[in-house]
PDB file of N, CA and C in Angstrom:
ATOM      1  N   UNK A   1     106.366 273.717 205.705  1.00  0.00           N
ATOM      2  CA  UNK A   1     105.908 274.964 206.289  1.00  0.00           C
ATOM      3  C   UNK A   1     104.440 274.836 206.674  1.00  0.00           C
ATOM      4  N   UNK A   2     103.975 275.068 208.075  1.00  0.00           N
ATOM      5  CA  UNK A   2     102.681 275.185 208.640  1.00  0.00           C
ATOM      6  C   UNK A   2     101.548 276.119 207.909  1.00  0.00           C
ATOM      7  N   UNK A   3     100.218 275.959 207.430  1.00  0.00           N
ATOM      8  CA  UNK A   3      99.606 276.618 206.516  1.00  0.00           C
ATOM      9  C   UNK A   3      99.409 277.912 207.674  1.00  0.00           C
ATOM     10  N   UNK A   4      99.656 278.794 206.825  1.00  0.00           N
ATOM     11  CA  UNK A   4      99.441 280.159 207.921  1.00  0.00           C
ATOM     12  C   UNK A   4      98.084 280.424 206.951  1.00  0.00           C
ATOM     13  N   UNK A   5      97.191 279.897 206.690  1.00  0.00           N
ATOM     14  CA  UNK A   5      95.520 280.497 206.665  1.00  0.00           C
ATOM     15  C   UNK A   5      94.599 280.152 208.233  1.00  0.00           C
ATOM     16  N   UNK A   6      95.230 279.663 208.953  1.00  0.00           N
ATOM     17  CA  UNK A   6      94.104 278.932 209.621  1.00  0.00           C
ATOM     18  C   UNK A   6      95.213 279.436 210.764  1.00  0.00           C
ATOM     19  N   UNK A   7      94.571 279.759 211.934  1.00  0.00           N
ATOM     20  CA  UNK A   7      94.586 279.649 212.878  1.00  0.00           C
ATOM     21  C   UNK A   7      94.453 279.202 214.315  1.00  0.00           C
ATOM     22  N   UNK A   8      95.236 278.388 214.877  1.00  0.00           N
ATOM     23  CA  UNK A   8      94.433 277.693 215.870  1.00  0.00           C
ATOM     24  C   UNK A   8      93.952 278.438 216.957  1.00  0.00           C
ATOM     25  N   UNK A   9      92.543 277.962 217.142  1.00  0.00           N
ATOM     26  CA  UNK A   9      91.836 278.963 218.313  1.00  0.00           C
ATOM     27  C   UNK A   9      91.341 280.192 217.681  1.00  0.00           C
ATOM     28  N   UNK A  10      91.382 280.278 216.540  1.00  0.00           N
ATOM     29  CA  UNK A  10      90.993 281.335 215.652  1.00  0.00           C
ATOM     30  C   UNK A  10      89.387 281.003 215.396  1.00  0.00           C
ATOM     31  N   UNK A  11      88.883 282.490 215.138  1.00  0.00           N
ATOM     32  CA  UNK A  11      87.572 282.160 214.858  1.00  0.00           C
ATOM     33  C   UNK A  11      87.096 282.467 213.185  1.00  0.00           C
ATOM     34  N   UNK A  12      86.503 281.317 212.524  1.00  0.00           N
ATOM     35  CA  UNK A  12      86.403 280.834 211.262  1.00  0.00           C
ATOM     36  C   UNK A  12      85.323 281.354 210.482  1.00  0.00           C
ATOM     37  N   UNK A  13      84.934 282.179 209.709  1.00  0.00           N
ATOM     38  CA  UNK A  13      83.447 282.051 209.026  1.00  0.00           C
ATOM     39  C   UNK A  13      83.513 280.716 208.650  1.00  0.00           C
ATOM     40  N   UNK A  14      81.577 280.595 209.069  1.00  0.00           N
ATOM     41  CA  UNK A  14      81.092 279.405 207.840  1.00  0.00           C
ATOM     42  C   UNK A  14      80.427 280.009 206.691  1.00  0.00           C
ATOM     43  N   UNK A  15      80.371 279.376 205.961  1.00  0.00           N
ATOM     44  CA  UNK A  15      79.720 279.828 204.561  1.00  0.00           C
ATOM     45  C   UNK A  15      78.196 280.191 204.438  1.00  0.00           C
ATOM     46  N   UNK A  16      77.782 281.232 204.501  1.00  0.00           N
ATOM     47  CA  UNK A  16      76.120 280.898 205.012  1.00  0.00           C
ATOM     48  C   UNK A  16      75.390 280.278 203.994  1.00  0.00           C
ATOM     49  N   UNK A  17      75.618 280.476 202.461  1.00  0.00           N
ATOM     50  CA  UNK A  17      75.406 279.328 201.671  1.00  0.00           C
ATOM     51  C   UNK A  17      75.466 277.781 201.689  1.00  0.00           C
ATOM     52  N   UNK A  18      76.401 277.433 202.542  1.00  0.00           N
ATOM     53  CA  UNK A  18      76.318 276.221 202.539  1.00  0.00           C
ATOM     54  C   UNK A  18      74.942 275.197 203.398  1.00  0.00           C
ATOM     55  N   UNK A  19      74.486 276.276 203.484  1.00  0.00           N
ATOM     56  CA  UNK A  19      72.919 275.250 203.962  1.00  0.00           C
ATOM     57  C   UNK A  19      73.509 274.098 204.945  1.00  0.00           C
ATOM     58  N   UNK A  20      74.181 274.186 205.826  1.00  0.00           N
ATOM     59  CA  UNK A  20      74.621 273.557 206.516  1.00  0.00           C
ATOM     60  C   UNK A  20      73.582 272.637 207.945  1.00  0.00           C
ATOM     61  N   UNK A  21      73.176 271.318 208.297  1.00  0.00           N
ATOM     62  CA  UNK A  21      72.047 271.431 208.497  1.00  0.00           C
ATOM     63  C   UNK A  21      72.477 271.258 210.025  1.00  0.00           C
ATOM     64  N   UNK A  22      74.022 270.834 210.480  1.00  0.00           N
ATOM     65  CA  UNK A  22      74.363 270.659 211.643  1.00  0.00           C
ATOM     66  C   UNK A  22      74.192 271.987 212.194  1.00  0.00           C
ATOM     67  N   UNK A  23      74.448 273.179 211.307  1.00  0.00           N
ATOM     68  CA  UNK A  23      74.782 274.377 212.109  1.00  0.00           C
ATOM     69  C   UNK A  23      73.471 274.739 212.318  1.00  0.00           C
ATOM     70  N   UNK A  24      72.416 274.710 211.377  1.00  0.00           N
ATOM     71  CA  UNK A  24      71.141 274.623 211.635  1.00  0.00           C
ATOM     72  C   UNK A  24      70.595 274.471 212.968  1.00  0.00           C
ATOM     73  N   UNK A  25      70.831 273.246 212.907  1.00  0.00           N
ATOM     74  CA  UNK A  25      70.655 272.564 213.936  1.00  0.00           C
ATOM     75  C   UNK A  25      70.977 273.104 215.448  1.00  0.00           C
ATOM     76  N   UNK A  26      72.321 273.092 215.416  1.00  0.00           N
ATOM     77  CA  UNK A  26      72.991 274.121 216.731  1.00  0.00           C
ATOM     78  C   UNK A  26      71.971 275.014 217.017  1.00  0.00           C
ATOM     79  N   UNK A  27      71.802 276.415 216.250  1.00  0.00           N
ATOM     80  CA  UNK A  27      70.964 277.316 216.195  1.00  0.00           C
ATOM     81  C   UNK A  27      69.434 277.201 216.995  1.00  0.00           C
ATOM     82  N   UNK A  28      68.994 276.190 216.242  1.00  0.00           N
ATOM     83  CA  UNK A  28      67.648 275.881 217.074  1.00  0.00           C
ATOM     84  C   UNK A  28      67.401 275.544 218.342  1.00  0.00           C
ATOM     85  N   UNK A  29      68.872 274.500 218.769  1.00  0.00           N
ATOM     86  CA  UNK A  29      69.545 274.221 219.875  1.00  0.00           C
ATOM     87  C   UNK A  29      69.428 275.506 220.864  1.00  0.00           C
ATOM     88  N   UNK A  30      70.402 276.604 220.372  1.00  0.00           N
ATOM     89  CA  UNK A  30      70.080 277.312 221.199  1.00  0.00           C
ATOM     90  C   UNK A  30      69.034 278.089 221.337  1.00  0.00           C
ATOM     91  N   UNK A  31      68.116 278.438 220.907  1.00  0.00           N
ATOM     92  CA  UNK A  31      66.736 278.877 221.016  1.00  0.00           C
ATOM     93  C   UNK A  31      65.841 278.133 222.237  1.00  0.00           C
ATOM     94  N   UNK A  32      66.274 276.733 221.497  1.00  0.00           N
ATOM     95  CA  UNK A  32      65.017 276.310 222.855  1.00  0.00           C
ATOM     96  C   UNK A  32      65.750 276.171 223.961  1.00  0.00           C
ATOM     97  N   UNK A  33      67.066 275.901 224.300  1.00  0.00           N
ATOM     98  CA  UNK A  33      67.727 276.050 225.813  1.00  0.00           C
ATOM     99  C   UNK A  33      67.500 277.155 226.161  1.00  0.00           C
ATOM    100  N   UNK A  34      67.551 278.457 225.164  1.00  0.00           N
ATOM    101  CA  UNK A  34      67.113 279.721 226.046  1.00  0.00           C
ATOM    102  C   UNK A  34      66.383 279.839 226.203  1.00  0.00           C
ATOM    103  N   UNK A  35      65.118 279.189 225.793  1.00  0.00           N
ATOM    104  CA  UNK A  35      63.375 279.521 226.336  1.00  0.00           C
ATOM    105  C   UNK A  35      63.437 278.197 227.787  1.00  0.00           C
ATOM    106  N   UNK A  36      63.874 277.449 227.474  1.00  0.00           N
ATOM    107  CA  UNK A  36      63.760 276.512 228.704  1.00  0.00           C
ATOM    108  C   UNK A  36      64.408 276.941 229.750  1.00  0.00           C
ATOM    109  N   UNK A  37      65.889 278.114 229.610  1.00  0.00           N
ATOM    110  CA  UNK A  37      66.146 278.278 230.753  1.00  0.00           C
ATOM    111  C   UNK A  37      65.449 279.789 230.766  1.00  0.00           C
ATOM    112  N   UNK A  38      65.068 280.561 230.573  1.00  0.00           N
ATOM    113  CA  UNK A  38      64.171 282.149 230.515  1.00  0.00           C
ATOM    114  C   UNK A  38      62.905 281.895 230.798  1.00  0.00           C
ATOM    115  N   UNK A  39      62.325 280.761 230.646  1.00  0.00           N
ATOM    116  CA  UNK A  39      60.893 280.656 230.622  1.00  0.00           C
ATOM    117  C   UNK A  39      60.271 281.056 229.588  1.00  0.00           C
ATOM    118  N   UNK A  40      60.869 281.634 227.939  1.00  0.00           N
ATOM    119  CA  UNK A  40      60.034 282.360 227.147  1.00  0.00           C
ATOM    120  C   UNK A  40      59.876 281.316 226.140  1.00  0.00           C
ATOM    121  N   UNK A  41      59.251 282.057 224.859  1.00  0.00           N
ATOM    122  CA  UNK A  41      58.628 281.498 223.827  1.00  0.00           C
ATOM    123  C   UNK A  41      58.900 281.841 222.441  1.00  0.00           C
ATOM    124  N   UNK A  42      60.602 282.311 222.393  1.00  0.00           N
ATOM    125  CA  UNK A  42      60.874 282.896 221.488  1.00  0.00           C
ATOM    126  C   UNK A  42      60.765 281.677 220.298  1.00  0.00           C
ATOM    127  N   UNK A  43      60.235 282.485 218.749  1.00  0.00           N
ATOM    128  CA  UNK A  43      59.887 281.290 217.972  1.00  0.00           C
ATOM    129  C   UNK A  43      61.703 281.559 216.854  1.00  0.00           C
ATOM    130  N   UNK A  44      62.189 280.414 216.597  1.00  0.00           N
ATOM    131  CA  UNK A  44      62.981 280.523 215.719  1.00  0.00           C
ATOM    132  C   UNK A  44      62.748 280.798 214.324  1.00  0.00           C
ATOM    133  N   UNK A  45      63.811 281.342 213.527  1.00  0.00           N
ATOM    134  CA  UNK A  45      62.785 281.892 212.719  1.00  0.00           C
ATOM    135  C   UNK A  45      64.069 281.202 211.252  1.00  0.00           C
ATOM    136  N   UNK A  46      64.851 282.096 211.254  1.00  0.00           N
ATOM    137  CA  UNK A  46      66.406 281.766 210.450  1.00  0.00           C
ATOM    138  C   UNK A  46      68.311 282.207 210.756  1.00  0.00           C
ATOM    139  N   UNK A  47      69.150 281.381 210.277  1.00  0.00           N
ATOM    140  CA  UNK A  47      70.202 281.354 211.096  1.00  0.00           C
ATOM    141  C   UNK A  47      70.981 282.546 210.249  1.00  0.00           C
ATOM    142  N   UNK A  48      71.302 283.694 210.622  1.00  0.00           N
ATOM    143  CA  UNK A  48      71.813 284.737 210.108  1.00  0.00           C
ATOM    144  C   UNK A  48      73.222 284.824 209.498  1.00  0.00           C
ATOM    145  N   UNK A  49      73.976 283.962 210.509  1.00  0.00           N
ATOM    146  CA  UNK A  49      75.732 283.862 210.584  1.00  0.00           C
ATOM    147  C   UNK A  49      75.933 283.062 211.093  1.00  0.00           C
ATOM    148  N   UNK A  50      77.355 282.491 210.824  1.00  0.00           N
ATOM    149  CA  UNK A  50      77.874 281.036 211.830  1.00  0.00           C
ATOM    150  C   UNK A  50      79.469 281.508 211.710  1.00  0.00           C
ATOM    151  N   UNK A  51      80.202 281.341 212.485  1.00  0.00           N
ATOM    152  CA  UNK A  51      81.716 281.140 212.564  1.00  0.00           C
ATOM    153  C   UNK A  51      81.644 279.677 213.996  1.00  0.00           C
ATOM    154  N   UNK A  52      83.018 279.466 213.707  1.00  0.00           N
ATOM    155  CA  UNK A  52      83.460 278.379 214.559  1.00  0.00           C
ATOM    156  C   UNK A  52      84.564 278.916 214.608  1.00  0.00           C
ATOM    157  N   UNK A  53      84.963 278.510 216.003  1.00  0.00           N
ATOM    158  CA  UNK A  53      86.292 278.331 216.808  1.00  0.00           C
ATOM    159  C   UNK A  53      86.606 276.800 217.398  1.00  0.00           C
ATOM    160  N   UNK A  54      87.938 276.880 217.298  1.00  0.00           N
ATOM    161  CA  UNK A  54      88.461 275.402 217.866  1.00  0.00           C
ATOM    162  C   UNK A  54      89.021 275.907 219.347  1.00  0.00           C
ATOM    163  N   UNK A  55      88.282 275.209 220.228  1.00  0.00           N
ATOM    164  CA  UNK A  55      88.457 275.523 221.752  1.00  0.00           C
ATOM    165  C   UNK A  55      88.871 273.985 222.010  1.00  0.00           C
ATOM    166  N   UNK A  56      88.586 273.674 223.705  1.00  0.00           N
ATOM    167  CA  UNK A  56      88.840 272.382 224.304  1.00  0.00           C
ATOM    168  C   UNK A  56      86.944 271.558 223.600  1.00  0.00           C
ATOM    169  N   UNK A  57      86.992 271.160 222.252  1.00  0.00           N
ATOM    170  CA  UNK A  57      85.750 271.288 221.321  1.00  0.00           C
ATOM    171  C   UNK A  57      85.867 272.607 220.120  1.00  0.00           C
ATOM    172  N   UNK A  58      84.366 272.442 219.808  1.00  0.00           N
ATOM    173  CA  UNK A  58      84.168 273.718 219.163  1.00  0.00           C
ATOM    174  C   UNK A  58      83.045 274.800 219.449  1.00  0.00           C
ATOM    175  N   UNK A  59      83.444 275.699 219.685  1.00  0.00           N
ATOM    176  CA  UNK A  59      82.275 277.011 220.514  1.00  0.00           C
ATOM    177  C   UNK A  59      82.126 277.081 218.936  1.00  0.00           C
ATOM    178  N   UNK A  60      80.540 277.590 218.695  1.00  0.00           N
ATOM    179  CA  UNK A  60      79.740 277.894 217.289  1.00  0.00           C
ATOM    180  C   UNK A  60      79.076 279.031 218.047  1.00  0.00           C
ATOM    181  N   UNK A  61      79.596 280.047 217.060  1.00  0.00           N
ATOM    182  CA  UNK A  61      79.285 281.447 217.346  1.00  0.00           C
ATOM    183  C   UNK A  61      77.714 281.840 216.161  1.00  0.00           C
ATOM    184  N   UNK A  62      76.873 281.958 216.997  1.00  0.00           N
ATOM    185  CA  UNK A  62      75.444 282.025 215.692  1.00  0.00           C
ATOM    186  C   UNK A  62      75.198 283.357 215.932  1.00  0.00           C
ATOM    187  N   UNK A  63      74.485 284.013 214.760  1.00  0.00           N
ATOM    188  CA  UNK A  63      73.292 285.221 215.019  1.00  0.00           C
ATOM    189  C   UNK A  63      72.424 284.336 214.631  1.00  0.00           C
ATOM    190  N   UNK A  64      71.283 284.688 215.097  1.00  0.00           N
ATOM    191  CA  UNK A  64      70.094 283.856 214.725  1.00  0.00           C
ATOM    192  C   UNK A  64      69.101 285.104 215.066  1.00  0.00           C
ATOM    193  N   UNK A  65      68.162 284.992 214.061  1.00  0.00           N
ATOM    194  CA  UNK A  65      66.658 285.385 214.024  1.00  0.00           C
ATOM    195  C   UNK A  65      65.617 284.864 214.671  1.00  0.00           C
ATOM    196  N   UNK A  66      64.902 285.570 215.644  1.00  0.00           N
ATOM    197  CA  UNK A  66      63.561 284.874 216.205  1.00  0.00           C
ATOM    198  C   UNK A  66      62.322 285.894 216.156  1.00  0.00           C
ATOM    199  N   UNK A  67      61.173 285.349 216.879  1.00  0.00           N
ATOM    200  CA  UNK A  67      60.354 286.045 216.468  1.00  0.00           C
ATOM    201  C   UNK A  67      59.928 285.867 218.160  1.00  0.00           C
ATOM    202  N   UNK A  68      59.474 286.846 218.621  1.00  0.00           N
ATOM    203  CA  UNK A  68      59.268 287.508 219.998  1.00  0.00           C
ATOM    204  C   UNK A  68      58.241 288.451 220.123  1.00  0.00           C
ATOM    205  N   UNK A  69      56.596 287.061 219.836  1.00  0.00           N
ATOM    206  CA  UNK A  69      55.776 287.907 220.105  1.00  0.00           C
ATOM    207  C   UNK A  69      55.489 288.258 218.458  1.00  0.00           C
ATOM    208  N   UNK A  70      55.000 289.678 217.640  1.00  0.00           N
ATOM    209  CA  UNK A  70      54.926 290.027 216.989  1.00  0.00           C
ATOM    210  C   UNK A  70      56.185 290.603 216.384  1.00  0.00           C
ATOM    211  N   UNK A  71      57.023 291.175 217.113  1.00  0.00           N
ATOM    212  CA  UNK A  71      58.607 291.492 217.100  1.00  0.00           C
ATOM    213  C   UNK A  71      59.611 290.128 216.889  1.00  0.00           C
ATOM    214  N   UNK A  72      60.687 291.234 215.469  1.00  0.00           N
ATOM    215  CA  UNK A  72      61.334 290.178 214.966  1.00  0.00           C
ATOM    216  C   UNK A  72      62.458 290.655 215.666  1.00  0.00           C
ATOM    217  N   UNK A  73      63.304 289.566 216.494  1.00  0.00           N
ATOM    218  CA  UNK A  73      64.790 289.973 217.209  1.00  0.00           C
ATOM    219  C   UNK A  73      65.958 289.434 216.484  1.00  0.00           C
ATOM    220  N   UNK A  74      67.626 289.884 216.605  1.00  0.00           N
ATOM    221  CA  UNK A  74      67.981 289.627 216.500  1.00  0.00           C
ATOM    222  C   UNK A  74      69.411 289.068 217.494  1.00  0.00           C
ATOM    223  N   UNK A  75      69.751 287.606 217.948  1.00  0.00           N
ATOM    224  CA  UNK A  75      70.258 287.497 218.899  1.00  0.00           C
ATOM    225  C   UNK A  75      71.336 286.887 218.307  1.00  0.00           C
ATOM    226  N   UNK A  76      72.649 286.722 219.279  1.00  0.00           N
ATOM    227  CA  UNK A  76      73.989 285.936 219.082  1.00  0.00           C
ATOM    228  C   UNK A  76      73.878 285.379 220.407  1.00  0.00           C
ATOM    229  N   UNK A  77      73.858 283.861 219.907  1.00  0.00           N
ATOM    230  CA  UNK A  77      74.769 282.541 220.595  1.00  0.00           C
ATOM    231  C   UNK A  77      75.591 282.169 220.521  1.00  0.00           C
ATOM    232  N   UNK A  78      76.660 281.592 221.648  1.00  0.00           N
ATOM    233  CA  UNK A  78      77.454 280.702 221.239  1.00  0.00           C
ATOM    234  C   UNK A  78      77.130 279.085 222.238  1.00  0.00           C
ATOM    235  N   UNK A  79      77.641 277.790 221.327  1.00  0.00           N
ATOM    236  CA  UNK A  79      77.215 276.769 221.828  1.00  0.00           C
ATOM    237  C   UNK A  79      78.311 275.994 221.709  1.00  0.00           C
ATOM    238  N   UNK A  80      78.306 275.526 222.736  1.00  0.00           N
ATOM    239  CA  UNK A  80      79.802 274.606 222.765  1.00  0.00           C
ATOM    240  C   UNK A  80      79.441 273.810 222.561  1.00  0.00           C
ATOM    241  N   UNK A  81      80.427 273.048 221.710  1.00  0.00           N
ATOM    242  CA  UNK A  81      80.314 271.591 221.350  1.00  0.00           C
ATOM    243  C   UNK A  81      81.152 270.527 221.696  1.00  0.00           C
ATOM    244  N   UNK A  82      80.934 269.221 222.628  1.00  0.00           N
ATOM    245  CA  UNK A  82      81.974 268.176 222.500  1.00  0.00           C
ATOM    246  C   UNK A  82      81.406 266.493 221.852  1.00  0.00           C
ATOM    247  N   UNK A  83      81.581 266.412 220.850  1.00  0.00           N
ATOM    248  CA  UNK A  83      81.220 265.579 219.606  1.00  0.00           C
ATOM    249  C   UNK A  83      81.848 264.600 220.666  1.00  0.00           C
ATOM    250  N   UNK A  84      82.661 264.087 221.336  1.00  0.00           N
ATOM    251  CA  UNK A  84      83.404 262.795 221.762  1.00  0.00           C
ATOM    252  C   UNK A  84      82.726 263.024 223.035  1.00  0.00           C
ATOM    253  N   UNK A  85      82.043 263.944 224.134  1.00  0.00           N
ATOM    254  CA  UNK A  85      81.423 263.896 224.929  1.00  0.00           C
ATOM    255  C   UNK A  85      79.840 263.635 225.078  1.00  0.00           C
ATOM    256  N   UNK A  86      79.245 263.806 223.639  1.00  0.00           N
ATOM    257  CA  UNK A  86      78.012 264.005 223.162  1.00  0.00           C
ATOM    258  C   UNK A  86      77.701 264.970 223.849  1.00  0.00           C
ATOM    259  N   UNK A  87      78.661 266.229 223.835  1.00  0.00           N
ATOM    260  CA  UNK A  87      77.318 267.317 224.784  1.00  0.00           C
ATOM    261  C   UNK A  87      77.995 268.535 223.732  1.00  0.00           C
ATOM    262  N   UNK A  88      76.123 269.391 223.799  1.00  0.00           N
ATOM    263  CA  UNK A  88      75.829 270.766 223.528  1.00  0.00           C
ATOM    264  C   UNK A  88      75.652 271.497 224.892  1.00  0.00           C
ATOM    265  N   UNK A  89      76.250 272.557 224.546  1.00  0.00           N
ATOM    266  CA  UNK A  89      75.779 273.471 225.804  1.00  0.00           C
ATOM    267  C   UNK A  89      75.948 274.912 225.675  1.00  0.00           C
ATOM    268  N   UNK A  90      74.987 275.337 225.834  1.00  0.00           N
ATOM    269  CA  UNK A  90      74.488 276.720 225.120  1.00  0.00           C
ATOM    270  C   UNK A  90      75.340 277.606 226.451  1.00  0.00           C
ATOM    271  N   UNK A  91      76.154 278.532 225.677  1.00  0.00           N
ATOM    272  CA  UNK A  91      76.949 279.690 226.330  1.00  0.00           C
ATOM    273  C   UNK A  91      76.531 280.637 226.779  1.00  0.00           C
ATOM    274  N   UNK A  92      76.137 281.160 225.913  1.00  0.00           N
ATOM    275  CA  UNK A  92      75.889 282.646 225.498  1.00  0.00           C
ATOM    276  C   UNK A  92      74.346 282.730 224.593  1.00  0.00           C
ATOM    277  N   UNK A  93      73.894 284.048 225.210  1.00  0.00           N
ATOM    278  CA  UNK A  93      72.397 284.429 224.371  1.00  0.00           C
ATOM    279  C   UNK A  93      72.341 285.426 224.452  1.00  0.00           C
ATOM    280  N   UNK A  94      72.651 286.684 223.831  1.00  0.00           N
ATOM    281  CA  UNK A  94      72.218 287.473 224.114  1.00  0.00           C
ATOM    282  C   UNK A  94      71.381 288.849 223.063  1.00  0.00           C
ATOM    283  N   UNK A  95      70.584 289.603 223.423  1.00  0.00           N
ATOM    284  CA  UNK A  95      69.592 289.889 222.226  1.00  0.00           C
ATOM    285  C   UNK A  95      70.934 291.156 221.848  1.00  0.00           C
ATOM    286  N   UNK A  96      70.425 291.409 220.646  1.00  0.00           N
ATOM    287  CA  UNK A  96      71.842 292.165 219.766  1.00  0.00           C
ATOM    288  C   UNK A  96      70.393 293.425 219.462  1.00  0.00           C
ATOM    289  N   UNK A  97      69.527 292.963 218.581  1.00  0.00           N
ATOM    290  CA  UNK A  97      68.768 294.529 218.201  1.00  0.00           C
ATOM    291  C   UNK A  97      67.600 293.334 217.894  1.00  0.00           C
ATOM    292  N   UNK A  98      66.238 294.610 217.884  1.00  0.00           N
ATOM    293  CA  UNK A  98      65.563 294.307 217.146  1.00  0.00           C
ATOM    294  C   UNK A  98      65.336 294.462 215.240  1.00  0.00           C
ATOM    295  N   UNK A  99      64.276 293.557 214.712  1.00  0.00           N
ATOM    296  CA  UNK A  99      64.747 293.924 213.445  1.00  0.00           C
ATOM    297  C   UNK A  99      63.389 294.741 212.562  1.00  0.00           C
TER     298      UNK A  99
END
């Protein structure tokens, strides 16, 4: 019998405990693609949430914290991933609230 916890194409929490440094990583990823493609200077600050989905790759769904200026924001990315293509590529950015 197929494990019915998991879903394919389903979207997964990650553990935010797990100090995870790839997802980390992602996160920062998308920060500076969005200042490189916006022109801004948003400073990263900490990674709020992570889920993953299994797509054609894996889209990594982040909230992430930045700092904008004196103002602390709070934004969701998603960044696709193809590990056998070596490519990141930032989806989605968009600001959610300030904090």
């Amino acid at each position: 019998m197929a494990d019915q916890g998991t879903v394919v194409g389903g979207v997964r929490d990650i553990d935010p405990n797990a100090n995870d440094l790839q997802v980390e990583s992602l996160a920062r990823f998308a920060v500076d693609e969005h200042n490189k493609k916006e022109n801004v200077t948003l400073e990263y600050k900490r990674l709020l949430g992570a889920k993953t989905q299994v797509v054609a790759g894996t889209m990594h769904h982040l909230t992430v914290e930045v700092a904008d200026g004196e103002t602390n924001k709070v934004y969701e990315a998603k960044v696709l991933e193809k590990a056998w293509e070596n490519l990141k590529k930032l989806e989605h950015f968009n600001h959610v609230r300030d904090v």
